[in-house]
N, C-alpha and C. Protein backbone atom coordinates (compact mmCIF):
# COMPACT_ATOMS: atom_id res chain seq x y z
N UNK A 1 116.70 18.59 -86.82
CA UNK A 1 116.77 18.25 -85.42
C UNK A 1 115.47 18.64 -84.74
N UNK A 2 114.85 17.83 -84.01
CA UNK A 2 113.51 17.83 -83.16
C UNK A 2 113.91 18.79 -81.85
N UNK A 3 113.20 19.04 -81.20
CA UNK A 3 112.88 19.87 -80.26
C UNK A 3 112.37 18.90 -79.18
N UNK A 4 112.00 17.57 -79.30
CA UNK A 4 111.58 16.94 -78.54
C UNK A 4 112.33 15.91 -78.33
N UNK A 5 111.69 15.14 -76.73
CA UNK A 5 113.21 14.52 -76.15
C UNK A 5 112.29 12.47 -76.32
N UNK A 6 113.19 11.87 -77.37
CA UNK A 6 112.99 10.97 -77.55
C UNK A 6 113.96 9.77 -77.09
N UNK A 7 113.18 8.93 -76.72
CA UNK A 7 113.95 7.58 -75.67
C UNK A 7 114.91 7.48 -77.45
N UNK A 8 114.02 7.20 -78.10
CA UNK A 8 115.03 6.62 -79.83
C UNK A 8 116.07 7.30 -79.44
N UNK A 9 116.26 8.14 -79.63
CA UNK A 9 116.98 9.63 -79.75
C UNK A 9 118.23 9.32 -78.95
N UNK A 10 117.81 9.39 -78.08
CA UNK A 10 118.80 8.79 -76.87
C UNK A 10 119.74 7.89 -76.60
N UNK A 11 118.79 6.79 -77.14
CA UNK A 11 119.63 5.80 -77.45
C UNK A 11 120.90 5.51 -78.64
N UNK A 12 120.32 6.45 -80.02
CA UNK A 12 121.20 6.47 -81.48
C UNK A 12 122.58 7.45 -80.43
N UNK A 13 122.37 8.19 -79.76
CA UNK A 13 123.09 9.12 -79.86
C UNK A 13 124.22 8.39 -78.59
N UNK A 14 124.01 7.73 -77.48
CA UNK A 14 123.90 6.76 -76.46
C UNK A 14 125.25 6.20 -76.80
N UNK A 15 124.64 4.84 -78.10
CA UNK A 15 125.60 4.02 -79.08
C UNK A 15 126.36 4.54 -79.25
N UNK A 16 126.32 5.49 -80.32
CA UNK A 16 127.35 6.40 -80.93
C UNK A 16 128.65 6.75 -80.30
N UNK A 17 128.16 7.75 -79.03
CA UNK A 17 129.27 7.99 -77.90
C UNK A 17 130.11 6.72 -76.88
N UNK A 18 129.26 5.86 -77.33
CA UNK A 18 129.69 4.46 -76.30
C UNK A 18 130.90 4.21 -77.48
N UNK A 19 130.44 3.51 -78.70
CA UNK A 19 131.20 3.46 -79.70
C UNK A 19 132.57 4.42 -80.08
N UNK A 20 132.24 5.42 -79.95
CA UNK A 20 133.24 6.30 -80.52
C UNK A 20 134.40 6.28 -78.77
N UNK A 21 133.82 6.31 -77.54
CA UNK A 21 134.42 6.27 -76.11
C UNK A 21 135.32 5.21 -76.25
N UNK A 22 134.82 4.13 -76.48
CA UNK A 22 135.08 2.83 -76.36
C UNK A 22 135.98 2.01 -75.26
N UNK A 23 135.52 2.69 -74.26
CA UNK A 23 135.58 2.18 -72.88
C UNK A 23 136.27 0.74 -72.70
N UNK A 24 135.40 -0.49 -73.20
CA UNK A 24 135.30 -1.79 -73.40
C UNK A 24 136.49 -1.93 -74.23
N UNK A 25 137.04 -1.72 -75.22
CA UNK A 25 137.96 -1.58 -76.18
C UNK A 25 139.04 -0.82 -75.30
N UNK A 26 139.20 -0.32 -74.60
CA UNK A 26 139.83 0.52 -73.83
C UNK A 26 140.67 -0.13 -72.21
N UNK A 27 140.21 -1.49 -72.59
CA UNK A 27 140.59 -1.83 -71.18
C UNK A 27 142.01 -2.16 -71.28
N UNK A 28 142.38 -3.08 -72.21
CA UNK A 28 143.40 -3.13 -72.13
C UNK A 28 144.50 -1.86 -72.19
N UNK A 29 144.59 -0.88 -72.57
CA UNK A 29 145.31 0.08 -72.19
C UNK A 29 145.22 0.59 -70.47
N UNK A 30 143.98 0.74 -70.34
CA UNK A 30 143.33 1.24 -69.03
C UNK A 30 144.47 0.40 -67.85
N UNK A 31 144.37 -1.19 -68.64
CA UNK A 31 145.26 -2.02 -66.99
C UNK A 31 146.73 -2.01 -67.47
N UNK A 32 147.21 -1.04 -68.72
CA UNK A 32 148.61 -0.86 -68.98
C UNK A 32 149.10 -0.13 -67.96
N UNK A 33 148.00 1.07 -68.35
CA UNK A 33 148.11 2.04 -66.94
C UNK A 33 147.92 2.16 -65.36
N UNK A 34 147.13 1.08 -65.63
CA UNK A 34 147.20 0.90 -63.92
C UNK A 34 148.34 -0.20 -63.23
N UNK A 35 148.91 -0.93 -64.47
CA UNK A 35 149.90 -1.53 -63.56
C UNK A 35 151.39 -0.90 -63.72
N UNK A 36 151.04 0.22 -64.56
CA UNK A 36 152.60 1.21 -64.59
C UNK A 36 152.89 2.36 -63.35
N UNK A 37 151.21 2.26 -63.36
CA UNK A 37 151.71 3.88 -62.01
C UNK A 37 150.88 3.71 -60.75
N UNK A 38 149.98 2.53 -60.89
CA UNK A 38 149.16 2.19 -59.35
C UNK A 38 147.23 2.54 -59.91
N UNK A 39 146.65 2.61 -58.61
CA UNK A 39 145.63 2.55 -58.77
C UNK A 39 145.00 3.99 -59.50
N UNK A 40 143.66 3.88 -60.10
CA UNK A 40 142.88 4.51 -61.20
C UNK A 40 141.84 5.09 -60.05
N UNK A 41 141.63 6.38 -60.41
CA UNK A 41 140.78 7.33 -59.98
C UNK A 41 139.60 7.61 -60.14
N UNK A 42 138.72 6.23 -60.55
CA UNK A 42 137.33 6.13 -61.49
C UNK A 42 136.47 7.41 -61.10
N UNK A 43 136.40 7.93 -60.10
CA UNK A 43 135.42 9.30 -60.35
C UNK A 43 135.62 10.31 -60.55
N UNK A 44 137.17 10.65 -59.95
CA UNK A 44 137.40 11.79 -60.82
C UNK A 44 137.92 11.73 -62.70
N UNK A 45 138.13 10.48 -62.72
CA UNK A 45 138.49 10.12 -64.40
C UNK A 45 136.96 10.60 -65.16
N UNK A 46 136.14 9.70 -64.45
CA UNK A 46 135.00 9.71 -64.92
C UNK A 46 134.21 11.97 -64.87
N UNK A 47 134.59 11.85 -63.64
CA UNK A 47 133.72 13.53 -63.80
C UNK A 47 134.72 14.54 -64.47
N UNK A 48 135.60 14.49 -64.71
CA UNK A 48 137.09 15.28 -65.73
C UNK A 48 136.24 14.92 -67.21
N UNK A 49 136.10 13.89 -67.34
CA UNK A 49 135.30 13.66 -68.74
C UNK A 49 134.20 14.06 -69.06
N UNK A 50 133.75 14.26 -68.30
CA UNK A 50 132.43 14.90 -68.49
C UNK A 50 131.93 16.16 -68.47
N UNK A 51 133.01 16.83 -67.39
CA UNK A 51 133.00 18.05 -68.00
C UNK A 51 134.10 18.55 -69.08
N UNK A 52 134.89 17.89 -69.84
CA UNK A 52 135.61 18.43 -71.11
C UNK A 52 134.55 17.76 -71.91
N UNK A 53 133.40 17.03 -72.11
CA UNK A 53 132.34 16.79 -73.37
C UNK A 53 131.75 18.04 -72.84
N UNK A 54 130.80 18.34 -71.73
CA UNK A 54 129.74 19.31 -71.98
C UNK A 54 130.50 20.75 -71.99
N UNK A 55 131.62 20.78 -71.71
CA UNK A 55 131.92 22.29 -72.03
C UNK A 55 132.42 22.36 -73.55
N UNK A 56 132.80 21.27 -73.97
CA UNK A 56 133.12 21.32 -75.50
C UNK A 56 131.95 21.38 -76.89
N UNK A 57 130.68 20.58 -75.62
CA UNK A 57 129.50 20.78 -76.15
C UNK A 57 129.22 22.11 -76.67
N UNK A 58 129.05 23.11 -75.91
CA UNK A 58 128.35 24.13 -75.83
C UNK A 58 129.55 25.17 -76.48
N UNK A 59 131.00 25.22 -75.94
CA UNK A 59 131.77 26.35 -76.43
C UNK A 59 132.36 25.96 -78.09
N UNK A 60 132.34 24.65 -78.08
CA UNK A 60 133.50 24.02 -79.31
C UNK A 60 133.02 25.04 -80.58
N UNK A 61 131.26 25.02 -80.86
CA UNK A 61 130.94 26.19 -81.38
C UNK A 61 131.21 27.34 -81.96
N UNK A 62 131.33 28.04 -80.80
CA UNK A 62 132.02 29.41 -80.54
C UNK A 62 133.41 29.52 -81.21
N UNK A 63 134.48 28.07 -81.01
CA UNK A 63 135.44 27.99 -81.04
C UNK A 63 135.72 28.35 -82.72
N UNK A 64 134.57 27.44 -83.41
CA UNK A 64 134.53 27.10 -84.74
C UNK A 64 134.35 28.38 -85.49
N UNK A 65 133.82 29.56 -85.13
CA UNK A 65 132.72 30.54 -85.13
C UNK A 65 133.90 31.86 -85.40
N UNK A 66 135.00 31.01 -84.25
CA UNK A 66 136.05 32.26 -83.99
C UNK A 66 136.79 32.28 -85.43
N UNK A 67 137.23 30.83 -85.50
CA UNK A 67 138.39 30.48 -86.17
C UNK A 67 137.70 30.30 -88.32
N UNK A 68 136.06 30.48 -88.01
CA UNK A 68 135.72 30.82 -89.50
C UNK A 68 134.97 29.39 -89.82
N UNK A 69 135.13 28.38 -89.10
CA UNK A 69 134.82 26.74 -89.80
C UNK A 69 133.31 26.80 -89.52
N UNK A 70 132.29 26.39 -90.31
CA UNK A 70 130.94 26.29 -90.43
C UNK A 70 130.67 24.87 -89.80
N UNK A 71 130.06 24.45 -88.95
CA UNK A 71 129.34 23.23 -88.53
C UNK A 71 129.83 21.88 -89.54
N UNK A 72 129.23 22.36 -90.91
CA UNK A 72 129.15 21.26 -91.72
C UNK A 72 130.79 20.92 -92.04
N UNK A 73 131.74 22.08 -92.11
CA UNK A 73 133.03 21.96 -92.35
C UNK A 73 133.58 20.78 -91.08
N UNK A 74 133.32 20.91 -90.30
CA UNK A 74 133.96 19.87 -88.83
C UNK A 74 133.34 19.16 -88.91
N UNK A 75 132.04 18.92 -89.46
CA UNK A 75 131.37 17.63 -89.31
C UNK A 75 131.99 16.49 -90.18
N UNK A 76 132.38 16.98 -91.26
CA UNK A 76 132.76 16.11 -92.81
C UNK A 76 134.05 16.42 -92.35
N UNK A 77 134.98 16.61 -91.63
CA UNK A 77 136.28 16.50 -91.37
C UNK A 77 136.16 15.25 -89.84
N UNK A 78 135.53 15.74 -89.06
CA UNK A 78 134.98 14.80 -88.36
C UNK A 78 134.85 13.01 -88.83
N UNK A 79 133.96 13.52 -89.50
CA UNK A 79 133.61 12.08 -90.25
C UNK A 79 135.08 11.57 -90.67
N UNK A 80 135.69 11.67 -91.31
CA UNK A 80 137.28 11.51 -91.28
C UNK A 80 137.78 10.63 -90.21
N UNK A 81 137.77 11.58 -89.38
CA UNK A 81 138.43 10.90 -87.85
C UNK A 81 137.80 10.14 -87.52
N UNK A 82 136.24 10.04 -87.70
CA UNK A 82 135.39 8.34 -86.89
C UNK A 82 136.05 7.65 -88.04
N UNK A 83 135.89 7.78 -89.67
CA UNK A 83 136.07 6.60 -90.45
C UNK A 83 137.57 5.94 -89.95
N UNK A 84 138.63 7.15 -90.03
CA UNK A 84 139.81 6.18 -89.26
C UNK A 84 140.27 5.62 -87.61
N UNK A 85 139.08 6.27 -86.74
CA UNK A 85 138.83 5.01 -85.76
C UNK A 85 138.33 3.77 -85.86
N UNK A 86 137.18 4.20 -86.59
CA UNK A 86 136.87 2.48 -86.84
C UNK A 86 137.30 1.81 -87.52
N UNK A 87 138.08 2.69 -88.96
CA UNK A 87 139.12 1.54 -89.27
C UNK A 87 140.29 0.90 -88.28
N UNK A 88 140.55 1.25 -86.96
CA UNK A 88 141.63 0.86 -86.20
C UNK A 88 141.39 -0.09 -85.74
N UNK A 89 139.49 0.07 -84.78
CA UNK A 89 139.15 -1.05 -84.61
C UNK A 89 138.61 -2.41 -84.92
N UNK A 90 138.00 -1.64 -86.51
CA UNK A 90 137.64 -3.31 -87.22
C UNK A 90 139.04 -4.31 -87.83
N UNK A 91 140.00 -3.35 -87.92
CA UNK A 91 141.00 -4.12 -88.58
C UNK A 91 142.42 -4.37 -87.70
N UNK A 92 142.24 -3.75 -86.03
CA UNK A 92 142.93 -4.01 -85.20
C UNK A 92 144.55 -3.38 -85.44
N UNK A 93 144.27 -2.14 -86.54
CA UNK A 93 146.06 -1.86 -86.43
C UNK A 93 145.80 -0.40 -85.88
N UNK A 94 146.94 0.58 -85.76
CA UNK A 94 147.02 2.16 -84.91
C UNK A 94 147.24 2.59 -86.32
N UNK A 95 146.34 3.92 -86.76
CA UNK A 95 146.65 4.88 -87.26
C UNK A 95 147.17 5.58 -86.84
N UNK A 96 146.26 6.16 -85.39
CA UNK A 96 146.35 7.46 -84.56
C UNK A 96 147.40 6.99 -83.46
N UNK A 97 148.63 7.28 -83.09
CA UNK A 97 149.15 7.44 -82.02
C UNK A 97 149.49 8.55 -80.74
N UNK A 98 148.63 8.29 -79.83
CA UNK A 98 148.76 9.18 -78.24
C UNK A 98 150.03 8.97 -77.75
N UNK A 99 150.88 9.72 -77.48
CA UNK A 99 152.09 9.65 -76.16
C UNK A 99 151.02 9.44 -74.77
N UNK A 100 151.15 8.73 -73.72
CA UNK A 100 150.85 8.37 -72.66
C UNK A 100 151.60 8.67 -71.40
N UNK A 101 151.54 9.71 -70.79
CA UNK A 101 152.48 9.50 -69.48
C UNK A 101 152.79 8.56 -68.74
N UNK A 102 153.73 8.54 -67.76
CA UNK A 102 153.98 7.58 -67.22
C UNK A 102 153.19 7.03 -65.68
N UNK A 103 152.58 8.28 -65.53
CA UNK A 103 151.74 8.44 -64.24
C UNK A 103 150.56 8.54 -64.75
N UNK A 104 149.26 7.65 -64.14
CA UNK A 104 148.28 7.97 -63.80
C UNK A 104 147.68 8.71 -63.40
N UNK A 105 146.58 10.14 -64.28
CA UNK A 105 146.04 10.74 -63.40
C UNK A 105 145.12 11.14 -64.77
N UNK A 106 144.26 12.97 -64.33
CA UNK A 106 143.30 12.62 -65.07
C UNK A 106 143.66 13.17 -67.11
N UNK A 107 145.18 13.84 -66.85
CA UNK A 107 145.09 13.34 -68.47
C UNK A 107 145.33 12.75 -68.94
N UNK A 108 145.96 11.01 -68.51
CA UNK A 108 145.85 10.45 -69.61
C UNK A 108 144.25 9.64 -69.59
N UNK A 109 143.77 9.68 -68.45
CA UNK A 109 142.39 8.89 -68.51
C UNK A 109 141.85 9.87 -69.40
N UNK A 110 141.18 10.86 -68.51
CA UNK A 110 139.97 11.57 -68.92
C UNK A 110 140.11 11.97 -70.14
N UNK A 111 141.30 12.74 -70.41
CA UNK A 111 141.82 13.19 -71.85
C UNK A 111 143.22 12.49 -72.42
N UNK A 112 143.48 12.03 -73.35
CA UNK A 112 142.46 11.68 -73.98
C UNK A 112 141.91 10.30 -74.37
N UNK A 113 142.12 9.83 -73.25
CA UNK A 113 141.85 8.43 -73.60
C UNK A 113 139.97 8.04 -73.40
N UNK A 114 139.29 8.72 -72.68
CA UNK A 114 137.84 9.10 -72.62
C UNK A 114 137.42 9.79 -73.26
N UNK A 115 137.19 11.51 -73.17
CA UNK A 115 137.15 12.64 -73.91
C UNK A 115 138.46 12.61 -74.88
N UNK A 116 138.60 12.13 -76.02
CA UNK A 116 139.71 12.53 -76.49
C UNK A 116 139.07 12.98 -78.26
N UNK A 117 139.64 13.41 -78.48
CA UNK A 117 139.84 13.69 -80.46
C UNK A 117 138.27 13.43 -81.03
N UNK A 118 138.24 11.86 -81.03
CA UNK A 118 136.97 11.50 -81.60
C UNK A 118 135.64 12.12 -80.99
N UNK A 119 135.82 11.58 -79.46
CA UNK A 119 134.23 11.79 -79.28
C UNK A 119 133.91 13.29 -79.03
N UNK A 120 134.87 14.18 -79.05
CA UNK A 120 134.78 15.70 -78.74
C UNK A 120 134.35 15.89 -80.80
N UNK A 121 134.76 15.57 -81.36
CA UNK A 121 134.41 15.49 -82.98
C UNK A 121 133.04 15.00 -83.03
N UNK A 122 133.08 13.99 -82.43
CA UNK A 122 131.31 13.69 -82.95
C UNK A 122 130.53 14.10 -82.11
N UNK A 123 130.88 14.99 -80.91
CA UNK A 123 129.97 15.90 -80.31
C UNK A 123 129.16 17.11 -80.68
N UNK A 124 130.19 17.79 -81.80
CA UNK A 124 130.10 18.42 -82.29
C UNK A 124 129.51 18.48 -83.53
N UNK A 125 129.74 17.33 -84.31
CA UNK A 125 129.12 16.95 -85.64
C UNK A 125 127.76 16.00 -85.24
N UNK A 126 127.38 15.54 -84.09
CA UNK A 126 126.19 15.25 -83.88
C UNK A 126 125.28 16.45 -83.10
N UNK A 127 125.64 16.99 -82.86
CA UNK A 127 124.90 18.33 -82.53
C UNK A 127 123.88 19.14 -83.65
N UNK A 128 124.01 18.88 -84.56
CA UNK A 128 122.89 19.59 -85.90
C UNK A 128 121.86 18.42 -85.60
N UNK A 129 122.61 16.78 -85.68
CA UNK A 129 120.89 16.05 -86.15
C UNK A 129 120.59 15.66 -84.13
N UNK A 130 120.57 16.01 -83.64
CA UNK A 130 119.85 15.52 -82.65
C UNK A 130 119.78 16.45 -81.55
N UNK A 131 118.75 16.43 -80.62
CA UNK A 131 118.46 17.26 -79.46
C UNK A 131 119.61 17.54 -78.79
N UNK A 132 120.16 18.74 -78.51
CA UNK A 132 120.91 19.37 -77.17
C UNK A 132 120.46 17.84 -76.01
N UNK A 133 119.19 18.15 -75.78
CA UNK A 133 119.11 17.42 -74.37
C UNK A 133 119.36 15.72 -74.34
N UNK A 134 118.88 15.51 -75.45
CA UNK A 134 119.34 13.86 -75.97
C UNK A 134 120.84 13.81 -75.79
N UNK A 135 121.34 14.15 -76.17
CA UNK A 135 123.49 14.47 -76.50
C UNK A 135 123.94 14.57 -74.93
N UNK A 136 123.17 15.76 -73.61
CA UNK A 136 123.37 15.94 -72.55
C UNK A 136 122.97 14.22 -71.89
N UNK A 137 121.92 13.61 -72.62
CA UNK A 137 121.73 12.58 -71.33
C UNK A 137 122.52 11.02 -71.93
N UNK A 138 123.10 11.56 -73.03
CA UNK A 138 123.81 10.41 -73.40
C UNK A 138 125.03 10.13 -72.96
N UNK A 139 125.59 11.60 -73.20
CA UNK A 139 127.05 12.25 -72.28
C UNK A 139 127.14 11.27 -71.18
N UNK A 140 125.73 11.74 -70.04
CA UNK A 140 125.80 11.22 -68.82
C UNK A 140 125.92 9.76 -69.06
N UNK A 141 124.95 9.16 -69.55
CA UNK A 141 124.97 7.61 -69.68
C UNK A 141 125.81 7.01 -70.07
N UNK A 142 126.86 7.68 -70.85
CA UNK A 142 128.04 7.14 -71.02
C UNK A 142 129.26 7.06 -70.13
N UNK A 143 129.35 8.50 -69.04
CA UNK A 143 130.20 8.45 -68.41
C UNK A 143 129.62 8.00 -66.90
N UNK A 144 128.30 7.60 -66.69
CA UNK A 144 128.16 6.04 -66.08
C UNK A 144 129.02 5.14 -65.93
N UNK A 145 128.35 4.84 -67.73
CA UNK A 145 129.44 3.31 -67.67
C UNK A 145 130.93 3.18 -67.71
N UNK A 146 131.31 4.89 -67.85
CA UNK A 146 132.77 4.42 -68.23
C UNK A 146 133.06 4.55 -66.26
N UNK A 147 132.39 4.48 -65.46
CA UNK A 147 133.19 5.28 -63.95
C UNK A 147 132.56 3.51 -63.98
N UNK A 148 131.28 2.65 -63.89
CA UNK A 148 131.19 1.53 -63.89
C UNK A 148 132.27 0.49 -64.19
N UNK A 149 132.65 1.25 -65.36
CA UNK A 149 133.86 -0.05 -65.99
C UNK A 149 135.09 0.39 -65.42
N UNK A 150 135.62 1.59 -64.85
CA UNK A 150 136.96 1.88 -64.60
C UNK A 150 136.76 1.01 -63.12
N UNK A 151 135.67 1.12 -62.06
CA UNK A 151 135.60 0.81 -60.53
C UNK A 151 135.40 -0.98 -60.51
N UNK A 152 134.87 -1.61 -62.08
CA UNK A 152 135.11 -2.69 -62.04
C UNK A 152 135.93 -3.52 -62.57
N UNK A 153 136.92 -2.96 -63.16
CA UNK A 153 137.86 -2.80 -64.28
C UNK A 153 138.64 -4.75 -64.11
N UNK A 154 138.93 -5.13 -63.04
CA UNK A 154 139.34 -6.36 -62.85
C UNK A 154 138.11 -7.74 -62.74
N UNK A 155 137.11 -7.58 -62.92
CA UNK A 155 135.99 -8.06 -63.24
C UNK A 155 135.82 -8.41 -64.19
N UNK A 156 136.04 -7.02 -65.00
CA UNK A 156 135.65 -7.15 -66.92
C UNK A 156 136.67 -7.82 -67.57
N UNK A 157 138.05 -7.81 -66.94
CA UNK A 157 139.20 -8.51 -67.65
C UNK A 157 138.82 -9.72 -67.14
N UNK A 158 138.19 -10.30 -66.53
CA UNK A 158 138.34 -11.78 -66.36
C UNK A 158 137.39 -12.25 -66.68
N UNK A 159 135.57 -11.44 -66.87
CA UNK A 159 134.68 -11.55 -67.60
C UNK A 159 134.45 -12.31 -69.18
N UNK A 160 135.15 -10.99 -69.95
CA UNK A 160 134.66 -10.60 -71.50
C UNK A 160 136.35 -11.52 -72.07
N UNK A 161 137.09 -11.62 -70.73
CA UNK A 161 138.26 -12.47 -72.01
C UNK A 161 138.73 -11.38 -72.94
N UNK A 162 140.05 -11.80 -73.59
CA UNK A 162 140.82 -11.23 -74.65
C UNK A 162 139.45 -11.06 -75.99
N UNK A 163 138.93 -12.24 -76.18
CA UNK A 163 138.23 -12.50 -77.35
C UNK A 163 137.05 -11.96 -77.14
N UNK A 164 135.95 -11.62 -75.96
CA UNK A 164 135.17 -11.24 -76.07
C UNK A 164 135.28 -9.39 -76.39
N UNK A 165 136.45 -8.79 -75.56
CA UNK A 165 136.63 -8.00 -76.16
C UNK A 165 136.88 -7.23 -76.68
N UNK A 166 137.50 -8.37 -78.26
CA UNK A 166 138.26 -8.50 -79.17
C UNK A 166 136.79 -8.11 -80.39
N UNK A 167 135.76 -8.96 -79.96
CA UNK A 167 134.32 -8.96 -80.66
C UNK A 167 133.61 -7.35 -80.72
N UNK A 168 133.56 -7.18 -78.89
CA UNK A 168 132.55 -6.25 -78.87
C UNK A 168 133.54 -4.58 -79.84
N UNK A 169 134.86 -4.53 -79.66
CA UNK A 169 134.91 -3.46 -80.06
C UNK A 169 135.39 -4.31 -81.62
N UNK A 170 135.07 -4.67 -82.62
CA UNK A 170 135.40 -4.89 -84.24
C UNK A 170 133.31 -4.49 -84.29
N UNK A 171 132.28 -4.90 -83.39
CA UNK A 171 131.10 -4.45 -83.15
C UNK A 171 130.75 -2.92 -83.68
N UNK A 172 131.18 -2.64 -82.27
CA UNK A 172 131.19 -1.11 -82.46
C UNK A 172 132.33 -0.25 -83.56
N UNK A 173 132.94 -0.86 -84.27
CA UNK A 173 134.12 -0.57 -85.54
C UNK A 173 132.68 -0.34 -86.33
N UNK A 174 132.47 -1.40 -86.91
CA UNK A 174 131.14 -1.18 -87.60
C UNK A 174 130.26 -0.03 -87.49
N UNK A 175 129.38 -0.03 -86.39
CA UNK A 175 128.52 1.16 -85.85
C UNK A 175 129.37 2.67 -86.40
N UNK A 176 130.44 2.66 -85.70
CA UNK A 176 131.24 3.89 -85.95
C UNK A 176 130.86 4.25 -87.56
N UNK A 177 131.50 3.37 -88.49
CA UNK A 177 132.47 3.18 -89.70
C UNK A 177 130.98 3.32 -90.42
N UNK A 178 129.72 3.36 -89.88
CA UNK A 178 128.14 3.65 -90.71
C UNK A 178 127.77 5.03 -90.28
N UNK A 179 128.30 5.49 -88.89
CA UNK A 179 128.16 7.43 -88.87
C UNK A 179 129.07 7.93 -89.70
N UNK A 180 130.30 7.46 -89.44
CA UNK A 180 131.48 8.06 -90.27
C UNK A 180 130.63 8.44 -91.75
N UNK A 181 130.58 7.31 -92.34
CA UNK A 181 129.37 7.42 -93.69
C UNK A 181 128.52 8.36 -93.65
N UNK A 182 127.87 8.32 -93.18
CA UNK A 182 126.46 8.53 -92.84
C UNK A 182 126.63 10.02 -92.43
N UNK A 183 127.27 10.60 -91.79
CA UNK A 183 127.61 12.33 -91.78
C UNK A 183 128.43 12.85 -92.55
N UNK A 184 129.29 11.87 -93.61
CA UNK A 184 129.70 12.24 -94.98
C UNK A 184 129.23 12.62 -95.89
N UNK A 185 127.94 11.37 -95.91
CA UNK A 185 126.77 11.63 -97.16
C UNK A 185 125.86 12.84 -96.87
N UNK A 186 125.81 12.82 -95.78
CA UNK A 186 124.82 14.60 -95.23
C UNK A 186 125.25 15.38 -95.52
N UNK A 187 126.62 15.79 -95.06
CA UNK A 187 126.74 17.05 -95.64
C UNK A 187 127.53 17.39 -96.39
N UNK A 188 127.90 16.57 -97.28
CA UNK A 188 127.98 16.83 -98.71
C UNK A 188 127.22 16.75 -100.08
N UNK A 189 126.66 15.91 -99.60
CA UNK A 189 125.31 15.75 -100.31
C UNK A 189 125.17 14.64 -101.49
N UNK A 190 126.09 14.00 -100.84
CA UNK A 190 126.04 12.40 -101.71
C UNK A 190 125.19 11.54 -101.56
């Protein structure tokens, strides 16, 4: 991991969290919920998420530290959990099932349907290969777009269509389903 703050950098790490968030992939649940309990709280959804990534950033650590698990141990268990998200989304069936309340507010948005399981996992397991500060400005850039997409949320459904996105998240299935790999083969050493 570099010490220096690269636009690249930014961007790998950017994807990743967009991918693993999956916001876009997310809508259709998002307007399950908003037509079960009323209107969506895009900024506080959006700032609830953001601070359960950066405090999970920095303590999840500690957490690991307490309980005995080494970095590389959560990372390759990690990897696990992206490979069977993106298997959900390239092949469109549920492994993982969430209970959902019936009310809108910020846990079922923020947690865990934003911050949930995965991207708090690959926060953590992307934390060895890339800058602290890269990971902090991706965080942000992600929960941008997700307060973007929650405040335009009836836009994008009439936008991107069932099929468009039906595309963009089997897209990002892919992306995922090559870190999943790809922090398997690291640290184990395949």
């Amino acid at each position: 991991m570099e010490s220096t703050l690269s636009l690249q950098e930014v961007l790998k790490v950017s994807l990743v969290l967009f991918a693993v968030i999956d916001i876009i992939g997310s809508i259709p649940a998002i307007i399950s919920l908003r037509q079960n309990a009323g209107e969506i709280q895009a900024f506080k959804a959006s700032w609830v998420s953001f601070l359960i990534m950066v405090v999970f950033l920095f303590v999840g650590q500690s957490i690991l530290d307490i309980i005995g698990i080494k970095v590389a141990d959560f990372a390759i268990a990690g990897s696990f959990v992206l490979f069977f998200i993106a298997l959900e989304m390239i092949l469109g069936i549920r492994i993982y099932r969430e209970e959902v309340p019936a009310s809108v507010s910020v846990v079922p948005l923020a947690f865990p349907l934003i911050a949930g399981t995965g991207t708090l996992t690959t926060l953590l397991s992307i934390r060895g290969e890339y800058s602290l500060a890269s990971i902090l400005i991706a965080i942000t850039l992600n929960v941008v777009i997700v307060y973007i997409v929650l405040k335009n949320l009836n836009r994008l459904e009439k936008l991107l269509g069932v099929g468009g996105i039906a595309i963009i998240k089997k897209v990002f299935g892919i992306v995922l389903l090559a870190l999943a790999i790809k922090l398997f083969r690291k640290y184990t050493g395949l």
